[in-house]
PDB file of N, CA and C in Angstrom:
ATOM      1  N   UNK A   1     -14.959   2.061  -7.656  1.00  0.00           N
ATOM      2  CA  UNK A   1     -14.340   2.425  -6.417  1.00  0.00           C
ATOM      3  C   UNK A   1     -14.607   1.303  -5.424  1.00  0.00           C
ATOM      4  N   UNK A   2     -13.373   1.145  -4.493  1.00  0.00           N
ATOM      5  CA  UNK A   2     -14.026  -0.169  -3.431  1.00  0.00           C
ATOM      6  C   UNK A   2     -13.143   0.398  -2.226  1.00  0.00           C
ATOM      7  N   UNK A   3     -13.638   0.250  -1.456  1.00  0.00           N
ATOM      8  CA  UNK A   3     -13.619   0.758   0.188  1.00  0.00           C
ATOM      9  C   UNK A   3     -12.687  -0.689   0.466  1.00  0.00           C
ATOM     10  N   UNK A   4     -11.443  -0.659   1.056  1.00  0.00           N
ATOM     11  CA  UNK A   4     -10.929  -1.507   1.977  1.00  0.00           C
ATOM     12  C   UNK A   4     -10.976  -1.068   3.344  1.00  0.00           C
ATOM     13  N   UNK A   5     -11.526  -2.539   4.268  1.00  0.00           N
ATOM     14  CA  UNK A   5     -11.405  -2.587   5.644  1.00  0.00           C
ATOM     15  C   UNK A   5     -10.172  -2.892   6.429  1.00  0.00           C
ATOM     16  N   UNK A   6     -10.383  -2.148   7.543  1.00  0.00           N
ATOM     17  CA  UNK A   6      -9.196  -2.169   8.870  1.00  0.00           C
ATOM     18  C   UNK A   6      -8.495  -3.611   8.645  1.00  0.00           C
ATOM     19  N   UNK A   7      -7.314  -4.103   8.844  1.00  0.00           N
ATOM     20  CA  UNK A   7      -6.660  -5.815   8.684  1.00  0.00           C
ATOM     21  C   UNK A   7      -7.274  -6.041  10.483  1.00  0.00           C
ATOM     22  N   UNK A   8      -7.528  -7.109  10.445  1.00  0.00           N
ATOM     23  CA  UNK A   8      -7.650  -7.617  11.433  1.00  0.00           C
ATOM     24  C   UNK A   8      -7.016  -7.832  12.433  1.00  0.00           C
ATOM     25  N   UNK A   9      -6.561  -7.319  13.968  1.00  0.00           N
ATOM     26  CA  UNK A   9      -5.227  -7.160  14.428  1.00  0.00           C
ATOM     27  C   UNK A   9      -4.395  -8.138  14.577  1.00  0.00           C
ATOM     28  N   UNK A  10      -5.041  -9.249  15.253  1.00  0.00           N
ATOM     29  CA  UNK A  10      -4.813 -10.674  15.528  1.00  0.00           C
ATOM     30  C   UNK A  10      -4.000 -11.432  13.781  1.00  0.00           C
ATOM     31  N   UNK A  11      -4.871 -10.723  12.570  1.00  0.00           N
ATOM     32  CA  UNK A  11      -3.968 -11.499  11.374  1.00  0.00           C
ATOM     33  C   UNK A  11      -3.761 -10.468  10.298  1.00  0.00           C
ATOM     34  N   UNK A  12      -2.221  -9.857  11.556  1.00  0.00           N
ATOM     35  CA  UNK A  12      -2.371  -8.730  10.859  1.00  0.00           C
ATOM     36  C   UNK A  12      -1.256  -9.211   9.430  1.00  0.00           C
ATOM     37  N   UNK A  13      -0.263 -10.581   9.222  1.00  0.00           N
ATOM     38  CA  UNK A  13       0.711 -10.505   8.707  1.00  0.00           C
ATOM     39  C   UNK A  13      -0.201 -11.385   7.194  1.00  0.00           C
ATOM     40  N   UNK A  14      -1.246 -11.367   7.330  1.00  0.00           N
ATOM     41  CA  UNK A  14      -1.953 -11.402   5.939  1.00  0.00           C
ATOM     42  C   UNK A  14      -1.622 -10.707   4.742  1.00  0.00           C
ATOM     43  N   UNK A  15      -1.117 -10.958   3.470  1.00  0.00           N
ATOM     44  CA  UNK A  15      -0.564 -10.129   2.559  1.00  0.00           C
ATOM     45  C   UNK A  15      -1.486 -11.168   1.358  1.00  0.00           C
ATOM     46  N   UNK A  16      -1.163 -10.058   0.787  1.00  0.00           N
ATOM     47  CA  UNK A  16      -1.992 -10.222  -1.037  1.00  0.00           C
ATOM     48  C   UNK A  16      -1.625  -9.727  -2.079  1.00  0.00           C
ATOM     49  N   UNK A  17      -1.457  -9.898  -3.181  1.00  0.00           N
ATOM     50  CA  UNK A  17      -0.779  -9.388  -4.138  1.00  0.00           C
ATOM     51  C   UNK A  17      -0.735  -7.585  -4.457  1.00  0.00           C
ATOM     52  N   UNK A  18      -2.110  -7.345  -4.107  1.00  0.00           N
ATOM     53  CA  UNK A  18      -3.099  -5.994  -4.440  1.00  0.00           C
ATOM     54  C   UNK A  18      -1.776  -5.124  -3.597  1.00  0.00           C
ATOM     55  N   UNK A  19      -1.890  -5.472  -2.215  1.00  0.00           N
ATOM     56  CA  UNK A  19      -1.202  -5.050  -1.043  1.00  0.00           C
ATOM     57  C   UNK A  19       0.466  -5.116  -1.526  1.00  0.00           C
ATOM     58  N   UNK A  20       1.431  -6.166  -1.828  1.00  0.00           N
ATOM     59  CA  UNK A  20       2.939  -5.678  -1.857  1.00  0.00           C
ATOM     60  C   UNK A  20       2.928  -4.962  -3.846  1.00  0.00           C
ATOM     61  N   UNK A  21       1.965  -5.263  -4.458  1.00  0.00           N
ATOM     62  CA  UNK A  21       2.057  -4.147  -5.335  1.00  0.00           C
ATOM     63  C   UNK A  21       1.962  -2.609  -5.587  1.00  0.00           C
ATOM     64  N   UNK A  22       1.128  -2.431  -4.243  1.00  0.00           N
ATOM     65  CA  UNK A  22       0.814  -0.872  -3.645  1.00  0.00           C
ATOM     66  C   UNK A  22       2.513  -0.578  -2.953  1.00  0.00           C
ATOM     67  N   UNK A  23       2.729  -1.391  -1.969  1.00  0.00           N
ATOM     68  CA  UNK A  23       3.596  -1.082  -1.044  1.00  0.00           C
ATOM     69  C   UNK A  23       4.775  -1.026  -2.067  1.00  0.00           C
ATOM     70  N   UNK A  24       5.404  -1.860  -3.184  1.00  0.00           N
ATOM     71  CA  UNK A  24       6.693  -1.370  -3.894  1.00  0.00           C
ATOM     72  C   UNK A  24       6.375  -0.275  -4.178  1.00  0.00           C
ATOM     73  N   UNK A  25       5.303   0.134  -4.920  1.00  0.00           N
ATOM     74  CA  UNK A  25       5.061   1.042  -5.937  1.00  0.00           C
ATOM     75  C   UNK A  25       4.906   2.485  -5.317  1.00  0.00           C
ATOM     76  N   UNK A  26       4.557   2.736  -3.655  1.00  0.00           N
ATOM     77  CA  UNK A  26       4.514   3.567  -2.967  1.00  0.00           C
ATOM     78  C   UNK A  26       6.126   3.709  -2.761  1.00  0.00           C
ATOM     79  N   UNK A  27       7.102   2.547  -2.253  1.00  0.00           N
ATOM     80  CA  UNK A  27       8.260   2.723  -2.011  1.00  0.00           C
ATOM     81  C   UNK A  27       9.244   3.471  -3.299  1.00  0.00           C
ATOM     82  N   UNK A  28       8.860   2.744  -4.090  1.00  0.00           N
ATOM     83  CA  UNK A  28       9.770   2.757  -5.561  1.00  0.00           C
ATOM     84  C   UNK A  28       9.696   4.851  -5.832  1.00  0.00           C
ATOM     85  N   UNK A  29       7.996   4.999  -5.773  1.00  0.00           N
ATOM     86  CA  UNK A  29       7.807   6.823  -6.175  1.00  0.00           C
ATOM     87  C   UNK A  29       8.310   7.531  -4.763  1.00  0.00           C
ATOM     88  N   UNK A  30       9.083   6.869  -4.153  1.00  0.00           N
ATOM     89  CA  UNK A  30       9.431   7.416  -2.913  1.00  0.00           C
ATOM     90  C   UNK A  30       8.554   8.529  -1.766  1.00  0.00           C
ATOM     91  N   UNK A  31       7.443   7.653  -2.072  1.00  0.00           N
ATOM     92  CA  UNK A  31       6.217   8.465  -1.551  1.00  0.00           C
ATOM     93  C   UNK A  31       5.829   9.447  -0.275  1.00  0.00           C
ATOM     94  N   UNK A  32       6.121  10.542   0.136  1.00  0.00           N
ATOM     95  CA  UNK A  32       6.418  11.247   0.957  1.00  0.00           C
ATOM     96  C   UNK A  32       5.542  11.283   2.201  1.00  0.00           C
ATOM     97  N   UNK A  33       6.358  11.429   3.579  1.00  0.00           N
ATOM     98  CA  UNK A  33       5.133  10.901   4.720  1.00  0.00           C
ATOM     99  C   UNK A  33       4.635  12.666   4.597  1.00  0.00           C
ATOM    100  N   UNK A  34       2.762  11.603   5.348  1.00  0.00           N
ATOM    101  CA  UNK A  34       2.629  13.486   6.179  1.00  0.00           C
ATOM    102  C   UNK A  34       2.009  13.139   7.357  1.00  0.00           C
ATOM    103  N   UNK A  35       1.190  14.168   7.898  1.00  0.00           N
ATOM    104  CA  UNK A  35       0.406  13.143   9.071  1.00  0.00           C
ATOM    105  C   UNK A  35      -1.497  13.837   8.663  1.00  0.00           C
ATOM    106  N   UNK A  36      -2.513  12.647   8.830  1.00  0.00           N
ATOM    107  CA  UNK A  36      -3.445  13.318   8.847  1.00  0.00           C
ATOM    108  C   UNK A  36      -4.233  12.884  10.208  1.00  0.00           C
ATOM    109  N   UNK A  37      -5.503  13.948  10.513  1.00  0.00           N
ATOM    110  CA  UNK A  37      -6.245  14.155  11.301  1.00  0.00           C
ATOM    111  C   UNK A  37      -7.401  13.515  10.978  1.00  0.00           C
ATOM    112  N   UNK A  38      -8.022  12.416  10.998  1.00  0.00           N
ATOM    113  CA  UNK A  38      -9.059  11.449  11.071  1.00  0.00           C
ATOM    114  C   UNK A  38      -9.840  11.789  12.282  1.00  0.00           C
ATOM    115  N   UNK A  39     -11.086  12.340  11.836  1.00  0.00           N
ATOM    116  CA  UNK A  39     -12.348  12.378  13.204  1.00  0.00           C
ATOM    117  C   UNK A  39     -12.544  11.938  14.263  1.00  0.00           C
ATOM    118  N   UNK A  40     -12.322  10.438  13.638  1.00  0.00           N
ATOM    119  CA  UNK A  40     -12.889   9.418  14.640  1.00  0.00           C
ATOM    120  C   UNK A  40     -11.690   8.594  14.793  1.00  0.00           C
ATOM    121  N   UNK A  41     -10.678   8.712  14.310  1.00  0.00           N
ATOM    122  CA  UNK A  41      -9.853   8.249  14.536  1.00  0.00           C
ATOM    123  C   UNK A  41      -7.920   8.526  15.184  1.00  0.00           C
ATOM    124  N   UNK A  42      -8.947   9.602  14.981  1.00  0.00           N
ATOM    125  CA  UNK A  42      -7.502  10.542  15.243  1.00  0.00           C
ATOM    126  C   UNK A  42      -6.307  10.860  14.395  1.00  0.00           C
ATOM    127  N   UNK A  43      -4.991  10.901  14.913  1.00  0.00           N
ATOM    128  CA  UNK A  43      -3.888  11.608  13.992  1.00  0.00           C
ATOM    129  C   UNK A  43      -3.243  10.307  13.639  1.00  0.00           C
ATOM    130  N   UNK A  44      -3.147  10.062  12.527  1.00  0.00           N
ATOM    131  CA  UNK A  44      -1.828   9.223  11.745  1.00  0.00           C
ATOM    132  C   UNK A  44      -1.137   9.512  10.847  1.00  0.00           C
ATOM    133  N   UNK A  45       0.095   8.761  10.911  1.00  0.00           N
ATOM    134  CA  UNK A  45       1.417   9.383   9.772  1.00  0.00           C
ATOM    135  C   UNK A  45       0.849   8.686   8.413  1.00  0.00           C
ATOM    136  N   UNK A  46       0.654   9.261   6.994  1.00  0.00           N
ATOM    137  CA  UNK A  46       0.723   8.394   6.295  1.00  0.00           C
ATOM    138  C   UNK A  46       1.768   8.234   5.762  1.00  0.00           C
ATOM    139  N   UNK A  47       1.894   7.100   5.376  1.00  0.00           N
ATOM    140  CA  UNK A  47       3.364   6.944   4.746  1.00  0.00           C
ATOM    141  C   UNK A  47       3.200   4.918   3.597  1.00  0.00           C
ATOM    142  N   UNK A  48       4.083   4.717   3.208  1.00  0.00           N
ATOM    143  CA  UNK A  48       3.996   3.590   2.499  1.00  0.00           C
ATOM    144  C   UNK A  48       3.139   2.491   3.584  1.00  0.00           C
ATOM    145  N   UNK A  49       3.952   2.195   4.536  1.00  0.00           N
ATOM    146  CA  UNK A  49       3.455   1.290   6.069  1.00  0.00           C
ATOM    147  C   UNK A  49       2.401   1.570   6.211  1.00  0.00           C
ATOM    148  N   UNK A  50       1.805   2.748   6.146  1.00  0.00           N
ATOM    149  CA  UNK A  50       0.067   2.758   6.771  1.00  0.00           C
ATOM    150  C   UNK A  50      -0.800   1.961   5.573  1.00  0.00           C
ATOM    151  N   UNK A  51      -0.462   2.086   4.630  1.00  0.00           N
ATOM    152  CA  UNK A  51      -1.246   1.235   3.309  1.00  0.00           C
ATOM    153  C   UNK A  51      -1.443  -0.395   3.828  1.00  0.00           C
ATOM    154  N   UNK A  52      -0.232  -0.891   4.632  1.00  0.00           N
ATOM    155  CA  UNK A  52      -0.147  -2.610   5.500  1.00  0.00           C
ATOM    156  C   UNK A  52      -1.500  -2.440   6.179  1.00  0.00           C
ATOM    157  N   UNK A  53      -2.041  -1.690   6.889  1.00  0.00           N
ATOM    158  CA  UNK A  53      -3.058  -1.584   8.260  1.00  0.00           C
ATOM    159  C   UNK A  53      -4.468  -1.815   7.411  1.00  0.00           C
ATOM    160  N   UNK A  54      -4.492  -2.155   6.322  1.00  0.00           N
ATOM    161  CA  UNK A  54      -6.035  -2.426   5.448  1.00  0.00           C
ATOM    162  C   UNK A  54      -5.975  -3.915   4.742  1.00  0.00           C
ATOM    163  N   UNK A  55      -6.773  -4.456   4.536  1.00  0.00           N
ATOM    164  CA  UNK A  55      -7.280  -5.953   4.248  1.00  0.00           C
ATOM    165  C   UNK A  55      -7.507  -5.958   2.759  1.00  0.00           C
ATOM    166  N   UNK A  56      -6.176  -6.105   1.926  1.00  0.00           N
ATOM    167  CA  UNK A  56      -7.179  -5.805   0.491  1.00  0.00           C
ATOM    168  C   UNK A  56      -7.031  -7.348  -0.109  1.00  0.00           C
ATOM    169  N   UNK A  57      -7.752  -8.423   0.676  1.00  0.00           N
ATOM    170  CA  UNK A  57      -7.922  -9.131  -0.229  1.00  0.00           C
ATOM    171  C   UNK A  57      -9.107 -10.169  -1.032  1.00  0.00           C
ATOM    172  N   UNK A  58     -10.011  -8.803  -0.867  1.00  0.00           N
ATOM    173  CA  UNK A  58     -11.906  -9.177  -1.658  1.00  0.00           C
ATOM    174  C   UNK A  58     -10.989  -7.928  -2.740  1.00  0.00           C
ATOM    175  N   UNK A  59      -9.653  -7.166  -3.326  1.00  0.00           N
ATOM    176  CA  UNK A  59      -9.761  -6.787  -3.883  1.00  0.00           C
ATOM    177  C   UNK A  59     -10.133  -7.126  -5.403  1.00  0.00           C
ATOM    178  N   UNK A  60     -10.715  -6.232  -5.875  1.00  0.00           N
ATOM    179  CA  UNK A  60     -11.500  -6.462  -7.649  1.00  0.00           C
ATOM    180  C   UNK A  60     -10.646  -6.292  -8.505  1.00  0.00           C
ATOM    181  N   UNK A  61      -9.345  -5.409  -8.701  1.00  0.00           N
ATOM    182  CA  UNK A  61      -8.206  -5.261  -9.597  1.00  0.00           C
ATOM    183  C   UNK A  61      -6.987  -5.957  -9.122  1.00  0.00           C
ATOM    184  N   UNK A  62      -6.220  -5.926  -9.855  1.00  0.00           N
ATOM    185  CA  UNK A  62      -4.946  -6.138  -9.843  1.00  0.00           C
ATOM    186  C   UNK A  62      -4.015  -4.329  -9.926  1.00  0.00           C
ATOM    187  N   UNK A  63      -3.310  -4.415  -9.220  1.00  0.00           N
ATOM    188  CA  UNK A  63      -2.694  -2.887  -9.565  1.00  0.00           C
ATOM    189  C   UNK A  63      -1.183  -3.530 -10.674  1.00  0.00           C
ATOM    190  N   UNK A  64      -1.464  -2.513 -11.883  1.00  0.00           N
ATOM    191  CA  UNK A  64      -0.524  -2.441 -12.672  1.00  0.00           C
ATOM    192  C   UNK A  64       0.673  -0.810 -13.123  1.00  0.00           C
ATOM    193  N   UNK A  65       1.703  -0.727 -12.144  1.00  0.00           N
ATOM    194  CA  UNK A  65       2.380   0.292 -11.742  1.00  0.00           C
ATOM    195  C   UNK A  65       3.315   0.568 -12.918  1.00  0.00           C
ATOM    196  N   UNK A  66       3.520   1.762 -13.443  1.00  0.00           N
ATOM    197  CA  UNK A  66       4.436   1.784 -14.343  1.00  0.00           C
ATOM    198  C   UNK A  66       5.006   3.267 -13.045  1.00  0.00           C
ATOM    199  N   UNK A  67       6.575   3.162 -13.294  1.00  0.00           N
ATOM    200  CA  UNK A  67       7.768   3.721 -12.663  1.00  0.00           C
ATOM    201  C   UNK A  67       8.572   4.304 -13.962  1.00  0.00           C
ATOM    202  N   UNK A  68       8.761   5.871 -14.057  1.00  0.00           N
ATOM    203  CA  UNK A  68       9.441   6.250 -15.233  1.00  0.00           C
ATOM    204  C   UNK A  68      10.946   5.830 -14.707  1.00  0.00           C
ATOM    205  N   UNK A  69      11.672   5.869 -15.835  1.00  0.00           N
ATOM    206  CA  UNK A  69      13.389   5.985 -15.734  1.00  0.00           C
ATOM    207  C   UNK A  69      13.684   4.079 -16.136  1.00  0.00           C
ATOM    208  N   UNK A  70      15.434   4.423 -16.033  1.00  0.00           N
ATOM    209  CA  UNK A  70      15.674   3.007 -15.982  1.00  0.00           C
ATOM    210  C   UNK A  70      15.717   2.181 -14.764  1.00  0.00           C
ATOM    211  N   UNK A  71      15.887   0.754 -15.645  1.00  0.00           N
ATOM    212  CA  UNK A  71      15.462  -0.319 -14.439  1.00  0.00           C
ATOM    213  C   UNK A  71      16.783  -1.052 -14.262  1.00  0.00           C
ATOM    214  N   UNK A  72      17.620  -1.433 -13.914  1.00  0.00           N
ATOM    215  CA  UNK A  72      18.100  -3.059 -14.366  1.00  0.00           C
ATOM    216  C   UNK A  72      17.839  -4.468 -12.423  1.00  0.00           C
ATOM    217  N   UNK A  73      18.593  -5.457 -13.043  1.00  0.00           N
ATOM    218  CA  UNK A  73      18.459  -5.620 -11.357  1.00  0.00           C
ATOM    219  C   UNK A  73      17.483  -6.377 -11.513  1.00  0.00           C
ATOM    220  N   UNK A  74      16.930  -6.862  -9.938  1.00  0.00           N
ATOM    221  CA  UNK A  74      15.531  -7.371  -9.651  1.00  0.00           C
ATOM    222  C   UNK A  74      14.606  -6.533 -10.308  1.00  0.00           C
ATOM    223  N   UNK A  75      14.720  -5.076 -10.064  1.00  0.00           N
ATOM    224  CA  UNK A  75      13.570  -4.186 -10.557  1.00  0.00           C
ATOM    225  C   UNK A  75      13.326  -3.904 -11.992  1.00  0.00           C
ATOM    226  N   UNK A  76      14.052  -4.734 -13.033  1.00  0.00           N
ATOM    227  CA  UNK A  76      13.940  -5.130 -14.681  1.00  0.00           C
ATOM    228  C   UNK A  76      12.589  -5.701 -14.947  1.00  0.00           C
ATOM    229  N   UNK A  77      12.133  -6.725 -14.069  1.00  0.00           N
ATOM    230  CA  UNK A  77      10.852  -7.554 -14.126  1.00  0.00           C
ATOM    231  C   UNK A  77       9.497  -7.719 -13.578  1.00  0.00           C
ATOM    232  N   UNK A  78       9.560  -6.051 -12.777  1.00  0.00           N
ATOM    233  CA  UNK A  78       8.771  -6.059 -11.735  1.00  0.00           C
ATOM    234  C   UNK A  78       7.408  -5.722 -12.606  1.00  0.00           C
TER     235      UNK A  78
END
């Protein structure tokens, strides 16, 4: 298990592989918003976009997404 930290606001347009492999793969399962209630942080929507607001790049894996159904297209090779 590994804890990712807040992105830094100032660099926030930092991206990493870990990060647009989450974000297709959230988009692609058409991942449904909700909103949660954080303590200390209060209320946020989650949704694909809130996954951007974290720093994953001390990440330790690689994410490897499998998507049932067919593919063709850009999304043949993903």
């Amino acid at each position: 298990m590994q804890d990712f930290p807040w992105k830094d606001e100032n660099d926030s347009t930092k991206v990493c592989g870990f990060e647009t492999d989450l974000i297709d793969y959230l988009n692609t399962m058409k991942w449904p918003e909700f909103t949660a209630n954080l303590s200390s942080l209060g209320s946020f929507k989650i949704n694909s976009s809130f996954f951007k607001k974290f720093d994953y790049e001390n990440a330790m894996v690689r994410l490897i997404a499998s998507v049932p159904g067919y593919h063709s297209g850009p999304n043949l090779k993903k």
